[in-house]
Structure formats: structure tokens, C-alpha cells
PDB file of N, CA and C in Angstrom:
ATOM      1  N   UNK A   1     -36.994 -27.468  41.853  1.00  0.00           N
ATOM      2  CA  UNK A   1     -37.971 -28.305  42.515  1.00  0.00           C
ATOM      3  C   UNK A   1     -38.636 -27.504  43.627  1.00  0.00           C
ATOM      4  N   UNK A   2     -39.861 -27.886  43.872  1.00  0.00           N
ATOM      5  CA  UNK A   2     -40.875 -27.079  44.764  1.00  0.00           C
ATOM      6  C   UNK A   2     -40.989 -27.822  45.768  1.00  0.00           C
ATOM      7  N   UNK A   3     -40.357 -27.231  47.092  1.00  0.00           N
ATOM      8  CA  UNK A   3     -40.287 -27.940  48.198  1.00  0.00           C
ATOM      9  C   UNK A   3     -41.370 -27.416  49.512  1.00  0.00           C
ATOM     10  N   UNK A   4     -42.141 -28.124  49.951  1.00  0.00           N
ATOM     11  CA  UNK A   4     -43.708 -27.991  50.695  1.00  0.00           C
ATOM     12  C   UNK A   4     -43.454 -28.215  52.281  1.00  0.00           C
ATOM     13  N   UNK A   5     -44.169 -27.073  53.091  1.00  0.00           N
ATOM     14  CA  UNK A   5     -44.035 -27.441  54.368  1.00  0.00           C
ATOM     15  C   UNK A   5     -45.197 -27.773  55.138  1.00  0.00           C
ATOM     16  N   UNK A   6     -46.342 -28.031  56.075  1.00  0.00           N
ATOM     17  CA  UNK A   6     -47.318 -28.205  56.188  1.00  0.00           C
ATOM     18  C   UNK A   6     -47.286 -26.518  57.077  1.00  0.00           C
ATOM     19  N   UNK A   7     -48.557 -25.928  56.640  1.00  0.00           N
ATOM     20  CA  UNK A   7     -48.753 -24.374  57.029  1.00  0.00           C
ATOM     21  C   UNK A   7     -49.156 -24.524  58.644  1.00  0.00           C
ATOM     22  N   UNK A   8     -49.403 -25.878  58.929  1.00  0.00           N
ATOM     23  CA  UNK A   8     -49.449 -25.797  60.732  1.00  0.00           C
ATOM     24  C   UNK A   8     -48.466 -26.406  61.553  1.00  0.00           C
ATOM     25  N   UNK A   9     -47.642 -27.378  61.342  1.00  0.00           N
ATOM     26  CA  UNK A   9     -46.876 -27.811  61.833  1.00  0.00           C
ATOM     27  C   UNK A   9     -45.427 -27.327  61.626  1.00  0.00           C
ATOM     28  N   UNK A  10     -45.413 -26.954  60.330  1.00  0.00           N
ATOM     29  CA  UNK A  10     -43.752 -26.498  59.502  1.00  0.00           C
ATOM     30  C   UNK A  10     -43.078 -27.563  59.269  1.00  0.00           C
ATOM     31  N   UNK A  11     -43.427 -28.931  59.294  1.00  0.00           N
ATOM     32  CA  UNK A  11     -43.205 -30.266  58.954  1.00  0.00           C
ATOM     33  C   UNK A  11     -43.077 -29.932  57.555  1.00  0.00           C
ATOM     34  N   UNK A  12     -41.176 -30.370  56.701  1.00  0.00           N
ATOM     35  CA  UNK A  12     -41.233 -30.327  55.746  1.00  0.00           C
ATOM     36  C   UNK A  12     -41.941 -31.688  54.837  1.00  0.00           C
ATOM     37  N   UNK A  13     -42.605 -31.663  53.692  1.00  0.00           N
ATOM     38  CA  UNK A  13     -43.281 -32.431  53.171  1.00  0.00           C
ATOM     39  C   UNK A  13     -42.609 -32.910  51.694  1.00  0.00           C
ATOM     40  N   UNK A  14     -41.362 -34.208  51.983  1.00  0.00           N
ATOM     41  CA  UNK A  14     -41.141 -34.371  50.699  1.00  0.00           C
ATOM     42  C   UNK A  14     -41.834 -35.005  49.761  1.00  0.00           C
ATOM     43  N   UNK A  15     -41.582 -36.967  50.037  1.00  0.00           N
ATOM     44  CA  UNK A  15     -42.484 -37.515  49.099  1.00  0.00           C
ATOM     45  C   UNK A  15     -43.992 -38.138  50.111  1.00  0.00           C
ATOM     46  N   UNK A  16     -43.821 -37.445  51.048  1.00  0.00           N
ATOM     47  CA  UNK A  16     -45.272 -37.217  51.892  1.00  0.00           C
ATOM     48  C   UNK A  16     -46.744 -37.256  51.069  1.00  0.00           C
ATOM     49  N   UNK A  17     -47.438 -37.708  51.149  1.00  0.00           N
ATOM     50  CA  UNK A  17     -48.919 -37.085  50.631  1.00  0.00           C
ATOM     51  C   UNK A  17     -48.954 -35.546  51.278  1.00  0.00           C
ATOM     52  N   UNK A  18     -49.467 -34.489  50.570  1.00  0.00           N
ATOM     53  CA  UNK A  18     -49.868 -33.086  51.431  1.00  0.00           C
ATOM     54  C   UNK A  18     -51.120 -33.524  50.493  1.00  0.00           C
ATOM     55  N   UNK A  19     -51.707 -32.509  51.549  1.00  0.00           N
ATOM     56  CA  UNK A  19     -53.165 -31.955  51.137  1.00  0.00           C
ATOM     57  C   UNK A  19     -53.350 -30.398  50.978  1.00  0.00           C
ATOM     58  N   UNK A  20     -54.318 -30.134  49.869  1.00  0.00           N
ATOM     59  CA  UNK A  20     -54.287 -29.082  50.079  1.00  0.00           C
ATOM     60  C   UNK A  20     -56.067 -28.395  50.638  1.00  0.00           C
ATOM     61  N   UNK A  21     -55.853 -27.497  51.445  1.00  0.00           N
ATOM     62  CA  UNK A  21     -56.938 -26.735  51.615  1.00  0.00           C
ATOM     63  C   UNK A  21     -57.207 -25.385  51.338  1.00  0.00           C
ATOM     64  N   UNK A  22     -58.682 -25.518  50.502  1.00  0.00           N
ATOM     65  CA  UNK A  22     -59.291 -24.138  49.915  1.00  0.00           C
ATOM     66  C   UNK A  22     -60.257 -23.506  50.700  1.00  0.00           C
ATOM     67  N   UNK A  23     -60.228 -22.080  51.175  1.00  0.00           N
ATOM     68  CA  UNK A  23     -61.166 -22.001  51.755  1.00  0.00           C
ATOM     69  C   UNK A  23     -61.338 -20.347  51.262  1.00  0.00           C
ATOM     70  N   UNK A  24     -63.391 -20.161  51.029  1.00  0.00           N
ATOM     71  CA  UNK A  24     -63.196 -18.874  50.681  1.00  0.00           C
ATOM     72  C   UNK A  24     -64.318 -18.583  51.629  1.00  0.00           C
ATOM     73  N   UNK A  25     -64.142 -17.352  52.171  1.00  0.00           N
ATOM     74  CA  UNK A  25     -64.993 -16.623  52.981  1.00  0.00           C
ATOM     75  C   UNK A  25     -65.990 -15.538  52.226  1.00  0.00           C
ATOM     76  N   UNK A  26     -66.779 -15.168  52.267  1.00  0.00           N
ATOM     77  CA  UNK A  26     -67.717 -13.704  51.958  1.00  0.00           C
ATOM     78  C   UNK A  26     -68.920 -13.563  52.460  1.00  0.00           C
ATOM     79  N   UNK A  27     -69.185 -12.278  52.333  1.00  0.00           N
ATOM     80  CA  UNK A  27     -70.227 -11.895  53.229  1.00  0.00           C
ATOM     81  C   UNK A  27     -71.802 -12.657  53.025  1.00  0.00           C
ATOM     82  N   UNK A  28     -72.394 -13.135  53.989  1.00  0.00           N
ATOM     83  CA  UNK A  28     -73.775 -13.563  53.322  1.00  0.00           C
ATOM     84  C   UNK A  28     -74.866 -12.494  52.823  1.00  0.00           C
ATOM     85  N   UNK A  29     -75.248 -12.846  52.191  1.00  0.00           N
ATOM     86  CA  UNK A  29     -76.547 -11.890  51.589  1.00  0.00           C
ATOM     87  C   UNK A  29     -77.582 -12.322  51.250  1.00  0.00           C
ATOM     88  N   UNK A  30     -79.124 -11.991  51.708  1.00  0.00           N
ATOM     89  CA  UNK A  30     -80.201 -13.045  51.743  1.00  0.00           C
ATOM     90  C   UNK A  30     -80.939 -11.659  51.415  1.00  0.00           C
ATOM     91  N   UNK A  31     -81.216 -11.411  50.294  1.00  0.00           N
ATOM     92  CA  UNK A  31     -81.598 -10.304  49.573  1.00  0.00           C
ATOM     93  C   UNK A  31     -83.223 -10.385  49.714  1.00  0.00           C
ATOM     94  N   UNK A  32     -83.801  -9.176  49.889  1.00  0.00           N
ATOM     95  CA  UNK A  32     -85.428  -9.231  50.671  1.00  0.00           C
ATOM     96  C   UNK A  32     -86.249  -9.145  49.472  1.00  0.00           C
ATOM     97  N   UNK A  33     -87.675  -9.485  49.287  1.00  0.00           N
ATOM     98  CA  UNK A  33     -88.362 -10.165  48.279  1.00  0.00           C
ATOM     99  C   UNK A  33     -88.804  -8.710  47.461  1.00  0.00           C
ATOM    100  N   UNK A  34     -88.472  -9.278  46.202  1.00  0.00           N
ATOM    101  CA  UNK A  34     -88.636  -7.760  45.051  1.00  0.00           C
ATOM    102  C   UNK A  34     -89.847  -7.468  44.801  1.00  0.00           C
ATOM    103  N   UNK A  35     -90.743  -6.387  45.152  1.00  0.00           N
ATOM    104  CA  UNK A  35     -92.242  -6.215  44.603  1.00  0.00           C
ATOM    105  C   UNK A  35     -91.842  -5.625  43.340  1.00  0.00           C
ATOM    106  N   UNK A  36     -93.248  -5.510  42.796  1.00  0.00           N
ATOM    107  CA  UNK A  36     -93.483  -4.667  41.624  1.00  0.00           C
ATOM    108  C   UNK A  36     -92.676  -2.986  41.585  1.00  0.00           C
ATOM    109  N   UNK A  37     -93.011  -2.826  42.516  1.00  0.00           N
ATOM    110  CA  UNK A  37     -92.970  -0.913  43.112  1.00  0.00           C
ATOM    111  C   UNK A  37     -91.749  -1.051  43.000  1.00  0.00           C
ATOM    112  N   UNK A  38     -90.740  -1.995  43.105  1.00  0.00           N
ATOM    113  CA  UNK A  38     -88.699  -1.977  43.056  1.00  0.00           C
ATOM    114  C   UNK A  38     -88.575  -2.198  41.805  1.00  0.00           C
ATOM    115  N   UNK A  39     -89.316  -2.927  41.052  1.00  0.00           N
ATOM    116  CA  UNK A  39     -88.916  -2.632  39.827  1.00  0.00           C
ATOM    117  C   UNK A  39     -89.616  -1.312  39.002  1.00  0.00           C
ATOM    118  N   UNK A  40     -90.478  -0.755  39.150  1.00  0.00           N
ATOM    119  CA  UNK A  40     -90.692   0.492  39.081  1.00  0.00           C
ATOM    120  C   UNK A  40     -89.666   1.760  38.896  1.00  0.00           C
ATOM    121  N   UNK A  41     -89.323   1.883  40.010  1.00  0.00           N
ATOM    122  CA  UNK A  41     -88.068   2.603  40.425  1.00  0.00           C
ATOM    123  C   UNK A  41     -87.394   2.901  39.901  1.00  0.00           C
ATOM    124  N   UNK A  42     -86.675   3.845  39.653  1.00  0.00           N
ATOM    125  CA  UNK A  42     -85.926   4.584  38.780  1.00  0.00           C
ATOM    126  C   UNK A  42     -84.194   4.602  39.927  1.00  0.00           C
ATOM    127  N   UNK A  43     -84.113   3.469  39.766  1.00  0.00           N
ATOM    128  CA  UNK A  43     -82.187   3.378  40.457  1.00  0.00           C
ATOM    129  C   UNK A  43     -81.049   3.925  39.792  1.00  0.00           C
ATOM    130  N   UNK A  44     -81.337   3.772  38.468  1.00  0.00           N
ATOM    131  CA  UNK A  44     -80.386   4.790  37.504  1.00  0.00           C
ATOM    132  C   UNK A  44     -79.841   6.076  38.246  1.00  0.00           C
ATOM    133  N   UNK A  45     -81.365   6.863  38.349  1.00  0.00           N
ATOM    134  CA  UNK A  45     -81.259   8.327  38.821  1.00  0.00           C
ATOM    135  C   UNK A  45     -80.377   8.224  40.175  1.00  0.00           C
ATOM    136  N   UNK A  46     -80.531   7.678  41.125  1.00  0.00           N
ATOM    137  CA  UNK A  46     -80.423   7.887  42.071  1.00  0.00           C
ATOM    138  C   UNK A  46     -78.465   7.425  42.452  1.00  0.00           C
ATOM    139  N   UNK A  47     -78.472   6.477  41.568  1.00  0.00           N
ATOM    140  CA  UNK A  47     -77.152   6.057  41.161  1.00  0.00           C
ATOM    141  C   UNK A  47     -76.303   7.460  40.308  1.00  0.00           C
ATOM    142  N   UNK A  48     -76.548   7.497  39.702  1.00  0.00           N
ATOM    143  CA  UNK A  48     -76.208   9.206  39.080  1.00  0.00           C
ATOM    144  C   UNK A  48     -76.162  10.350  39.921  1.00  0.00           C
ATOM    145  N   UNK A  49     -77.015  10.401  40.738  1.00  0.00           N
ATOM    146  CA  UNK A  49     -77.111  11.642  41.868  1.00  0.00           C
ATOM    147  C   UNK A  49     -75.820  11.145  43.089  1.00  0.00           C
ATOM    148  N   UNK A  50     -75.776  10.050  43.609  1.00  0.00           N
ATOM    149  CA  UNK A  50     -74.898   9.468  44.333  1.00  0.00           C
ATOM    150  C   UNK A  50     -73.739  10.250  44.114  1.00  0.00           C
ATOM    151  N   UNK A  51     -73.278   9.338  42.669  1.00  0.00           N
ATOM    152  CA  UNK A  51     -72.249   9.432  41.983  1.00  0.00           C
ATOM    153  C   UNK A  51     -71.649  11.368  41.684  1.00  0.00           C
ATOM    154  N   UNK A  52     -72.864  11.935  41.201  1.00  0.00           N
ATOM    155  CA  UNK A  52     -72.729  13.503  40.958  1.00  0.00           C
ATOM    156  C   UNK A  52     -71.737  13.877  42.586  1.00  0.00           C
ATOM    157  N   UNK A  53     -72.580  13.521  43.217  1.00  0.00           N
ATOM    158  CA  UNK A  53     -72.329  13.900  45.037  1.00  0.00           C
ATOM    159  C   UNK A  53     -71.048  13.613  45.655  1.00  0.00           C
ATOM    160  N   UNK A  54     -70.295  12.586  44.908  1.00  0.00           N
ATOM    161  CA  UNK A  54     -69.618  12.112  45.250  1.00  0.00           C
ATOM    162  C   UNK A  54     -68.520  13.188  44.335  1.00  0.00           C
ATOM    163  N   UNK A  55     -68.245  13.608  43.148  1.00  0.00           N
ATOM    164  CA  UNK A  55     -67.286  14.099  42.272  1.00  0.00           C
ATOM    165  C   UNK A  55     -67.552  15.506  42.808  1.00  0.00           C
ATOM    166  N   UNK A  56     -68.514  15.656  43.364  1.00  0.00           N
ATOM    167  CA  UNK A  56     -68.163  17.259  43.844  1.00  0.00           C
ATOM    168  C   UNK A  56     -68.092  17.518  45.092  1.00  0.00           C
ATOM    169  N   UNK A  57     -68.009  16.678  45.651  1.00  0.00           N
ATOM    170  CA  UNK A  57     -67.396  16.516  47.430  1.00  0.00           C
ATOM    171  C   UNK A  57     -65.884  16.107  47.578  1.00  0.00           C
ATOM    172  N   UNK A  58     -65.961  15.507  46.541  1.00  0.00           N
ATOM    173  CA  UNK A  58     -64.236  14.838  46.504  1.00  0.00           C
ATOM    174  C   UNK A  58     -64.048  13.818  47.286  1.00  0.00           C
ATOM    175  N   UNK A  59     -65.171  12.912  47.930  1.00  0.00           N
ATOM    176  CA  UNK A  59     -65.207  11.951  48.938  1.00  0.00           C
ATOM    177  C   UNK A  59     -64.976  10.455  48.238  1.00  0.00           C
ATOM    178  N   UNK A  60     -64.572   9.573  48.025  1.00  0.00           N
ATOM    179  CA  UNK A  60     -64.306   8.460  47.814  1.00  0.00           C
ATOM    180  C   UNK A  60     -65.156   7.192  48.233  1.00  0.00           C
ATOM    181  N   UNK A  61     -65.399   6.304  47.465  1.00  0.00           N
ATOM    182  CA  UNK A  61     -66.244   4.982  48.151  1.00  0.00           C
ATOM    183  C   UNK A  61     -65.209   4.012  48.692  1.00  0.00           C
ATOM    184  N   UNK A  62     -65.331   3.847  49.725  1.00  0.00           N
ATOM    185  CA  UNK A  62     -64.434   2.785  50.520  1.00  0.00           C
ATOM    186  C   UNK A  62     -64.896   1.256  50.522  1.00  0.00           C
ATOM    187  N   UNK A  63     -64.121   0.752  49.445  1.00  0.00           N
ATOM    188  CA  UNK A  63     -64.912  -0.935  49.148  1.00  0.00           C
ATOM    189  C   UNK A  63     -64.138  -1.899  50.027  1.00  0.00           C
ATOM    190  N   UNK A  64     -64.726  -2.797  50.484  1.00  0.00           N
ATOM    191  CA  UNK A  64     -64.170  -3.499  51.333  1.00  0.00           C
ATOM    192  C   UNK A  64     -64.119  -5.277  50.123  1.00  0.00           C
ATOM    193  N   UNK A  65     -63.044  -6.390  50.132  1.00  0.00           N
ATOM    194  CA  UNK A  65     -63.350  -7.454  49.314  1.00  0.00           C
ATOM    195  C   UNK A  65     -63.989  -7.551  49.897  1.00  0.00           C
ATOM    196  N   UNK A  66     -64.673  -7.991  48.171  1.00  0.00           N
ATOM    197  CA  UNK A  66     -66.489  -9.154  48.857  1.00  0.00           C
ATOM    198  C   UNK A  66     -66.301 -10.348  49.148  1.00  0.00           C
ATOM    199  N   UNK A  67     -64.468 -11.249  48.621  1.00  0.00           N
ATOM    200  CA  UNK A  67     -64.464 -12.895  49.220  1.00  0.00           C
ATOM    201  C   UNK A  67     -62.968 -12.507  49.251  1.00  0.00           C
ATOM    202  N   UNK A  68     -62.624 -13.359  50.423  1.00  0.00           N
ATOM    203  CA  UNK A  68     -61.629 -13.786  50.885  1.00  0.00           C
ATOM    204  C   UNK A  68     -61.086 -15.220  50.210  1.00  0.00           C
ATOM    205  N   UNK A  69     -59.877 -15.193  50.254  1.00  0.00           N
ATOM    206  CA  UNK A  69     -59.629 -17.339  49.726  1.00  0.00           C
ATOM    207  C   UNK A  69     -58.597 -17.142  50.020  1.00  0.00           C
ATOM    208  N   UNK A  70     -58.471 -18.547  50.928  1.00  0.00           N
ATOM    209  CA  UNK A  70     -57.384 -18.970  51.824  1.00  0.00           C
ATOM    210  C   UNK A  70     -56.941 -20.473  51.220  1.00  0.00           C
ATOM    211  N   UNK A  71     -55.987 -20.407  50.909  1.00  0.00           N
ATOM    212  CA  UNK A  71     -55.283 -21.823  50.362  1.00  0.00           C
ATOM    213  C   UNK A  71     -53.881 -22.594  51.193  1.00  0.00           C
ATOM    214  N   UNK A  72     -53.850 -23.809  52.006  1.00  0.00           N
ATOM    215  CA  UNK A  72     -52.803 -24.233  52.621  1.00  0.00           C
ATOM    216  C   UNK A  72     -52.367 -25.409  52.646  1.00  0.00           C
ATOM    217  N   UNK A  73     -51.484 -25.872  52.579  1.00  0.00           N
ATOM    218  CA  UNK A  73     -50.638 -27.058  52.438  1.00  0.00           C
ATOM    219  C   UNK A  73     -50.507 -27.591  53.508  1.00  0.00           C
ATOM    220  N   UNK A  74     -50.977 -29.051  54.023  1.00  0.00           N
ATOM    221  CA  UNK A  74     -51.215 -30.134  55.355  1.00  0.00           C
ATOM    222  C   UNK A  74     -50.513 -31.064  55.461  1.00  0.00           C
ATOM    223  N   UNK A  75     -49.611 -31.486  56.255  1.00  0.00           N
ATOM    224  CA  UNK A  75     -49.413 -33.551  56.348  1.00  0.00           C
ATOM    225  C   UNK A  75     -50.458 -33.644  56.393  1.00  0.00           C
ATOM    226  N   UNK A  76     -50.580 -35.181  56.380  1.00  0.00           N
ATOM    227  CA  UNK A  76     -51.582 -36.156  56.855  1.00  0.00           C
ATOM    228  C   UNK A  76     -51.984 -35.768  58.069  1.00  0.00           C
ATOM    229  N   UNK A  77     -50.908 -35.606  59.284  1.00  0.00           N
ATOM    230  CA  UNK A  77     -51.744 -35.606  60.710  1.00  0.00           C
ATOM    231  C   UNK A  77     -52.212 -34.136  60.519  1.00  0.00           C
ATOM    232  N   UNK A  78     -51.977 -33.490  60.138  1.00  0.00           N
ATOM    233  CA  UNK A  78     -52.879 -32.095  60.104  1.00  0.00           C
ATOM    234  C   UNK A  78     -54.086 -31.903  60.009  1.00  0.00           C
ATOM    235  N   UNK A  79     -53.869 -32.447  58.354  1.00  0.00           N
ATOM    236  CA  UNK A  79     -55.180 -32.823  57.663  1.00  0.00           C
ATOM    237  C   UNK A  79     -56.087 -33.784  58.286  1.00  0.00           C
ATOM    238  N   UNK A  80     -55.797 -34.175  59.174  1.00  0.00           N
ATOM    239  CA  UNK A  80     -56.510 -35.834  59.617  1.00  0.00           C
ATOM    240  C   UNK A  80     -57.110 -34.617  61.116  1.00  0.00           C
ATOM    241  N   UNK A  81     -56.091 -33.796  61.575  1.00  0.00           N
ATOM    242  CA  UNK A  81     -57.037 -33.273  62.690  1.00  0.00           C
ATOM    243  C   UNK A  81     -57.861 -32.300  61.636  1.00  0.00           C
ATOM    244  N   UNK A  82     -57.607 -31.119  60.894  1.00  0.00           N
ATOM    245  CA  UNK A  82     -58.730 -30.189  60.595  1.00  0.00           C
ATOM    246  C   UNK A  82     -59.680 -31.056  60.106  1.00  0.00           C
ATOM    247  N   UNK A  83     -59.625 -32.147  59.408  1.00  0.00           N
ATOM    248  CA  UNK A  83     -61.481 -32.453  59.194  1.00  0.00           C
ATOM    249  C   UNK A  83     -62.052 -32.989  60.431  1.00  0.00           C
ATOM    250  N   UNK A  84     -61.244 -33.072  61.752  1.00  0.00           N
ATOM    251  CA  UNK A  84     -62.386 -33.235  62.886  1.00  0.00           C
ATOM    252  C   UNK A  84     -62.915 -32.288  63.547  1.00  0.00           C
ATOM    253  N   UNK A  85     -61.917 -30.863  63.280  1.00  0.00           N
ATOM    254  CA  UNK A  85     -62.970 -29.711  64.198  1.00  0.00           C
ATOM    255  C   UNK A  85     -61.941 -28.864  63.154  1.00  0.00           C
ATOM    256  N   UNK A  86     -62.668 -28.661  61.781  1.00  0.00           N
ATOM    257  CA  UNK A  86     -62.974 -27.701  60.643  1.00  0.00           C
ATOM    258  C   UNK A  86     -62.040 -26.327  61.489  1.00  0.00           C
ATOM    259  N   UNK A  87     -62.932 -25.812  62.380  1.00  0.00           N
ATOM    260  CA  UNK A  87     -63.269 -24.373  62.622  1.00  0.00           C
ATOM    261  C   UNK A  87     -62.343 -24.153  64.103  1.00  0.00           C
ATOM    262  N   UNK A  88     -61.733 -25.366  64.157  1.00  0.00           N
ATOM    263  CA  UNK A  88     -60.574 -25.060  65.560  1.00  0.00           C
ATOM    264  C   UNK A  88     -61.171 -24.882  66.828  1.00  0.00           C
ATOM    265  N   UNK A  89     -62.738 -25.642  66.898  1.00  0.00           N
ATOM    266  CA  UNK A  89     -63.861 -25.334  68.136  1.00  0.00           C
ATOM    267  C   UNK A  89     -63.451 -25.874  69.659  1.00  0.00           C
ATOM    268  N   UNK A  90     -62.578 -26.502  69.420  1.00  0.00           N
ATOM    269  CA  UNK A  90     -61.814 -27.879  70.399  1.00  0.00           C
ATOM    270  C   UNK A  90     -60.581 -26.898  71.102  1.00  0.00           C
ATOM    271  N   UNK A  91     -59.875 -26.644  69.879  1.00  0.00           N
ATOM    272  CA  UNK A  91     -58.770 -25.868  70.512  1.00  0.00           C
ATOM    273  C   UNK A  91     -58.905 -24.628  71.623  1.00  0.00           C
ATOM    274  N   UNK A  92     -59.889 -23.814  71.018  1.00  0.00           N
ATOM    275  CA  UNK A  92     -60.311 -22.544  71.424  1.00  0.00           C
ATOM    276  C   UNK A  92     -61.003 -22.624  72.633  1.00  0.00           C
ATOM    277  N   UNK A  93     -61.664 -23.659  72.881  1.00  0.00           N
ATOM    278  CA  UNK A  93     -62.150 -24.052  74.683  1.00  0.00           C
ATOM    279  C   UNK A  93     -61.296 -24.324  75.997  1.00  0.00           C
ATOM    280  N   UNK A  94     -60.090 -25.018  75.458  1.00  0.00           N
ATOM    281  CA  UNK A  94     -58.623 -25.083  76.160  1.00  0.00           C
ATOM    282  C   UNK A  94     -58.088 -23.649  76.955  1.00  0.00           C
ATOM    283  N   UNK A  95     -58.181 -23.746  77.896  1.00  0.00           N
ATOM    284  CA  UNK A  95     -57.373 -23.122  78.869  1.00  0.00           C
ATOM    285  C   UNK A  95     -56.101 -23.907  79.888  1.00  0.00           C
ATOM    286  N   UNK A  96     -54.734 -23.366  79.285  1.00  0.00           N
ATOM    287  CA  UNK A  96     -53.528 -23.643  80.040  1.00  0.00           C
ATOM    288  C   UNK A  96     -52.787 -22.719  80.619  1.00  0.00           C
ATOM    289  N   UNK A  97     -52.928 -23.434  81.582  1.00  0.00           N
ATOM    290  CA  UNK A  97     -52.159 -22.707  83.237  1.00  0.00           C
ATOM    291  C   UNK A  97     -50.729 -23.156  82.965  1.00  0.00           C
ATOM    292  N   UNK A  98     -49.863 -21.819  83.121  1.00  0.00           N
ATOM    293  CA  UNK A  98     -48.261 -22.265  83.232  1.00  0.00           C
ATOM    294  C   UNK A  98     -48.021 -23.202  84.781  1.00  0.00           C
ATOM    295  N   UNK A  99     -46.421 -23.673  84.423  1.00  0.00           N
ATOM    296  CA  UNK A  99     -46.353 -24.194  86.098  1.00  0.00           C
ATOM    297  C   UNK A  99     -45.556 -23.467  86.824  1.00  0.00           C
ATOM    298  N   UNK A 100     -46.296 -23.022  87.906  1.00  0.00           N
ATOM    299  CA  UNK A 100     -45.620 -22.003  88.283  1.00  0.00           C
ATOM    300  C   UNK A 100     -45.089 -22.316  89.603  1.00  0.00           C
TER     301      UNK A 100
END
């Protein structure tokens, strides 16, 4: 049996409702308007020359993922706070002073 904890509280979750949350991140890209003259272009070549440049330098392309996905398991009160501030905007304004 598959036993569930909520990923913010550590509240184990037996016959609880959990929720689950999906979340995927990636980079935006708002790609600039194609004239004629880009499709023209000969990208092949230049993709080939890259590539040549690259096997005789011995240098490597360093890819970074293009999406992230984050998946987590909630109680109710979890779940009931992340859909009021998604992005944790509430929390992150809080400043606490120890008592000293």
C-alpha cells in the first residue's frame, strides 16, 4: 500500500482527500516576425559549419532543460492555502523578528 504525506506540512494523508499539484515551468519564447529574406537563407550551411567547428575544437554544446515539472501531494489545508497565493507572494513579504 502507498502511503502519502502532504509535501508542505509532512501531515501523513491516509483516507484524507490529497490533492495533487502539477506544475511545469519553461522558458518563454515570443519568436520575432519571419520575412521573406529568413526564409531565403540557407541555415543548413551555417548549422553544418557550427557543427564542423565544434568536432574540431573538441568543445561541447551545453544544453540547459527546456521544461521543468514539478508534481506534489497536499491536505486540504494546504491545498486550500496554495490556491490563495499560487506563487507564495504573502509569505515572502513577512518579516520575523526573534524574541530576544
Amino acid at each position: 500500500m502507498i502511503h502519502y504525506t502532504c509535501d508542505l506540512c509532512a501531515k501523513e494523508l491516509g483516507n484524507e482527500p490529497r490533492y495533487v499539484v502539477k506544475i511545469e515551468a519553461f522558458a518563454a519564447h515570443d519568436p520575432d516576425e519571419l520575412t521573406d529574406a529568413d526564409l531565403e537563407d540557407g541555415h543548413m550551411e551555417a548549422v553544418s559549419q557550427v557543427i564542423q567547428e565544434m568536432e574540431e575544437t573538441g568543445t561541447e554544446l551545453e544544453l540547459t532543460p527546456a521544461t521543468k515539472h514539478f508534481r506534489h501531494d497536499l491536505c486540504e489545508e494546504c491545498y486550500q492555502r496554495f490556491l490563495l497565493d499560487p506563487l507564495g507572494r504573502e509569505h515572502s513579504h513577512k518579516v520575523v523578528f526573534s524574541k530576544n
